[in-house]
N, C-alpha and C. Protein backbone atom coordinates (compact mmCIF):
# COMPACT_ATOMS: atom_id res chain seq x y z
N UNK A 1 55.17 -18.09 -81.66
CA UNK A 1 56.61 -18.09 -81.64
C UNK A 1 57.07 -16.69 -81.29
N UNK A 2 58.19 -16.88 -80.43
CA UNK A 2 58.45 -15.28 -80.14
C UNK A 2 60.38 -15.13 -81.23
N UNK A 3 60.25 -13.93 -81.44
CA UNK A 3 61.14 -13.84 -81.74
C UNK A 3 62.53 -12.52 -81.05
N UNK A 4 63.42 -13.01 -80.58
CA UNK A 4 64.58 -11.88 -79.29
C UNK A 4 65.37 -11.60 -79.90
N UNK A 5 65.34 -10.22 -80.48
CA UNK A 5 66.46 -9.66 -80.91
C UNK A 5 66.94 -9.42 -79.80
N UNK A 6 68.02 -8.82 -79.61
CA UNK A 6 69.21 -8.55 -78.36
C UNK A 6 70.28 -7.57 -78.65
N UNK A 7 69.86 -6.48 -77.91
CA UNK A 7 70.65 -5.12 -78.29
C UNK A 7 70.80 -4.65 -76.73
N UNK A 8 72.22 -3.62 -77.41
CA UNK A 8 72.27 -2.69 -75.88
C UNK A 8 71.53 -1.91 -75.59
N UNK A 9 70.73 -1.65 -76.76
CA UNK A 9 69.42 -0.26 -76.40
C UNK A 9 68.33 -0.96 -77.44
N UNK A 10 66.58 -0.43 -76.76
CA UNK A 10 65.73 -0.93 -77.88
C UNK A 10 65.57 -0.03 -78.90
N UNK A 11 66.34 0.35 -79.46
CA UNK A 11 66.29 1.26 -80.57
C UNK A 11 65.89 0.43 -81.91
N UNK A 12 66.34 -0.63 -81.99
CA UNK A 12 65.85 -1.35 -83.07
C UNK A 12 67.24 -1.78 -83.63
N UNK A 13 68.07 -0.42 -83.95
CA UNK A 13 69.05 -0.28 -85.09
C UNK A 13 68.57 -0.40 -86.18
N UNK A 14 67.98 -0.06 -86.75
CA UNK A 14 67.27 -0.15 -88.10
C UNK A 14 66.87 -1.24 -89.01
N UNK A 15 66.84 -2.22 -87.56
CA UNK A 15 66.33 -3.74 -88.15
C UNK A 15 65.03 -3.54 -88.55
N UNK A 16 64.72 -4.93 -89.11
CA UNK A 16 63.52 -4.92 -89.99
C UNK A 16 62.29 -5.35 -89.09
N UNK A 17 61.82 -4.80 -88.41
CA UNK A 17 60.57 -5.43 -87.75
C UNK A 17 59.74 -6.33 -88.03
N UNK A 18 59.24 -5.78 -89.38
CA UNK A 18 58.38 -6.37 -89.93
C UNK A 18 58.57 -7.62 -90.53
N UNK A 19 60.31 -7.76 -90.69
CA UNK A 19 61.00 -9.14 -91.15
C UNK A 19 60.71 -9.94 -90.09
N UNK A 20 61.29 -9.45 -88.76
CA UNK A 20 61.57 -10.45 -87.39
C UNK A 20 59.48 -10.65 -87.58
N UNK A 21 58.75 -9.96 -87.34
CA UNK A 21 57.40 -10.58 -86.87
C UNK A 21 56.88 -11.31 -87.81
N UNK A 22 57.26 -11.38 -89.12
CA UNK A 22 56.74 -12.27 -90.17
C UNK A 22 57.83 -13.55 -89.50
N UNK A 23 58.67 -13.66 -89.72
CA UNK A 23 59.28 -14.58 -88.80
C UNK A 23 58.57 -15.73 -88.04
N UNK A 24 57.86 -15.05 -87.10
CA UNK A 24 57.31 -15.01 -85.50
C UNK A 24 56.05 -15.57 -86.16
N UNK A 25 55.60 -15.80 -87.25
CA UNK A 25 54.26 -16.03 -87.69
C UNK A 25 54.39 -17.05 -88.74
N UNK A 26 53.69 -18.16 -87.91
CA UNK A 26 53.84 -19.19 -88.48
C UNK A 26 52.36 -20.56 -88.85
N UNK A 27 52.02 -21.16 -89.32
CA UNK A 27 50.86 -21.70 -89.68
C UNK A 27 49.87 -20.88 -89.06
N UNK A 28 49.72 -19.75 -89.64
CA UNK A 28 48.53 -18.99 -89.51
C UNK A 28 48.30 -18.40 -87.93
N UNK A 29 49.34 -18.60 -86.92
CA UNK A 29 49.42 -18.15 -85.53
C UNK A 29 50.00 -16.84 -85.40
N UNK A 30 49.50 -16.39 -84.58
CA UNK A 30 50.11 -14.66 -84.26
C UNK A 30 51.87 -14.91 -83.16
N UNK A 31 52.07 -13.95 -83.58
CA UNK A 31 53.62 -14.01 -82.86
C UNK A 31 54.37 -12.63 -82.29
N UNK A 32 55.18 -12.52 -82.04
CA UNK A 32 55.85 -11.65 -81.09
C UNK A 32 57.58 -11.40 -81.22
N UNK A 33 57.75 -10.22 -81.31
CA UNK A 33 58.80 -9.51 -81.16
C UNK A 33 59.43 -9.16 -80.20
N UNK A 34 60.54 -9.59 -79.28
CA UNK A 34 61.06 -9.13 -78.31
C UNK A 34 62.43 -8.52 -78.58
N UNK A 35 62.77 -7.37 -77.65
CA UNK A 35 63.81 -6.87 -77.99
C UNK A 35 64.54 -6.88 -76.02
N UNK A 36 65.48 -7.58 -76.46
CA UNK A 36 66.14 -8.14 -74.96
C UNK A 36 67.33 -6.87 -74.98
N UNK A 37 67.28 -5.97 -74.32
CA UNK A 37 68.64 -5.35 -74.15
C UNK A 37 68.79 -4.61 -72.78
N UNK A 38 69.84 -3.95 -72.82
CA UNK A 38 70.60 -3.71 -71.24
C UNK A 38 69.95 -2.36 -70.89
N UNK A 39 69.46 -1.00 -72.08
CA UNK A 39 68.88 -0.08 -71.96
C UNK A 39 67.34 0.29 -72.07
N UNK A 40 66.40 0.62 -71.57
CA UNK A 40 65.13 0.76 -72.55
C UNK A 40 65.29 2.00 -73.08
N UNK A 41 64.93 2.78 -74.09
CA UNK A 41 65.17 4.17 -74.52
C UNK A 41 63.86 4.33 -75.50
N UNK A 42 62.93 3.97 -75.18
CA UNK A 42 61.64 3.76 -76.01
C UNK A 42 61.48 5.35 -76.92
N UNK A 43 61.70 6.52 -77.03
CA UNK A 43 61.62 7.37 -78.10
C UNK A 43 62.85 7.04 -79.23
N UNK A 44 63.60 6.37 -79.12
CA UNK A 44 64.44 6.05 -80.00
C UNK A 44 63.69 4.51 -80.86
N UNK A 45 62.86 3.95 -80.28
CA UNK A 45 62.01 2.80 -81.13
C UNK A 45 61.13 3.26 -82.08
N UNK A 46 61.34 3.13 -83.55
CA UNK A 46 60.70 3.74 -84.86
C UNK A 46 60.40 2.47 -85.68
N UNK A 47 60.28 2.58 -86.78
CA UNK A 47 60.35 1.77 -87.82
C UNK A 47 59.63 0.60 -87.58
N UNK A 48 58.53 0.67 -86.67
CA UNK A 48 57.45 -0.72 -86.16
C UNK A 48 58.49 -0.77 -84.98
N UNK A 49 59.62 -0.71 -84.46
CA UNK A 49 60.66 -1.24 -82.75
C UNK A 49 59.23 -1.02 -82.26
N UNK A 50 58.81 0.42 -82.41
CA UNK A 50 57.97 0.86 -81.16
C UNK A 50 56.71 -0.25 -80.54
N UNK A 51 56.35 -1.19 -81.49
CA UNK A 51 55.44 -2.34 -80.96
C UNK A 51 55.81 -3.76 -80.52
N UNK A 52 57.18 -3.87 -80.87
CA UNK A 52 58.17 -4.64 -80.06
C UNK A 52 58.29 -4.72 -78.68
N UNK A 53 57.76 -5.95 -77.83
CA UNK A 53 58.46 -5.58 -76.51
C UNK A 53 59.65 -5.53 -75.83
N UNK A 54 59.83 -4.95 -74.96
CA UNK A 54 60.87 -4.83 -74.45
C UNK A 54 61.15 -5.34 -73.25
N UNK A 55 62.30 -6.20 -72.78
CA UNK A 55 62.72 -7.04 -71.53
C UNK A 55 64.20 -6.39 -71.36
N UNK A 56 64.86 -5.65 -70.44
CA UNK A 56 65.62 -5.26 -69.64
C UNK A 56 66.47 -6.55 -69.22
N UNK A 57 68.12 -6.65 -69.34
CA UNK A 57 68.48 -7.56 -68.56
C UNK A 57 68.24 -7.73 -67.31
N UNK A 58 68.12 -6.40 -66.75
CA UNK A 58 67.81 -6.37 -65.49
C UNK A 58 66.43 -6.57 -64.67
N UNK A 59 65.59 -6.40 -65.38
CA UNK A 59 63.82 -7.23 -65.34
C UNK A 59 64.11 -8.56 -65.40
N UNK A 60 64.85 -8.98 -66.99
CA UNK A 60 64.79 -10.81 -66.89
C UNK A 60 65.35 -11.07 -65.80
N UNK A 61 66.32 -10.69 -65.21
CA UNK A 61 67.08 -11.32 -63.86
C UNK A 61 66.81 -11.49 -62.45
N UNK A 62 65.44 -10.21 -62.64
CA UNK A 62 64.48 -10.09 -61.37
C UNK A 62 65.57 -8.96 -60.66
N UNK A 63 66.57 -7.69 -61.41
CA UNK A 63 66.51 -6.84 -60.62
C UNK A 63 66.02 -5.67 -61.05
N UNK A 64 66.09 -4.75 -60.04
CA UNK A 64 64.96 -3.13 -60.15
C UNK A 64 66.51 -2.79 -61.07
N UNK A 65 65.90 -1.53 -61.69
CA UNK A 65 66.65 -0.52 -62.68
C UNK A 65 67.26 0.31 -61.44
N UNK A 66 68.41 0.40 -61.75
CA UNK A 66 69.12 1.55 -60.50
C UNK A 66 69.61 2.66 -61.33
C-alpha cells in the first residue's frame, strides 16, 4: 500500500513518517511513503521525510522542471 501525502514542498512539515508508513503496512507487507508536491527541496526532509519518496507535479504530469 502506498501512502501520498501532498504538500507544496517535501519538507514533511513535521508530519509523522513513521505514522504514514505504519499506515502503508499492512498484513505483514512492506509499504511506501510518497510525498506528492509542487517543490522538491530534499535538505529540508528530516524526521524519517528524508526516506519518503518524492513525485513532483510536474514529473507526475510528464513535464521537465523549468
Amino acid at each position: 500500500m502506498i501512502v501520498v501525502e501532498n504538500y507544496f514542498t517535501s519538507d514533511g512539515h513535521g508530519h509523522n513518517y513513521d505514522g504514514y508508513l505504519g499506515l502503508s503496512q499492512r498484513d505483514g507487507r512492506r509499504g511506501a511513503v510518497v510525498l506528492l508536491c509542487a517543490d522538491e527541496d530534499s535538505p529540508l526532509q528530516a524526521a524519517g521525510q528524508e526516506n519518503a519518496s518524492v513525485v513532483t507535479y510536474g514529473r507526475l504530469l510528464g513535464q521537465a522542471a523549468g
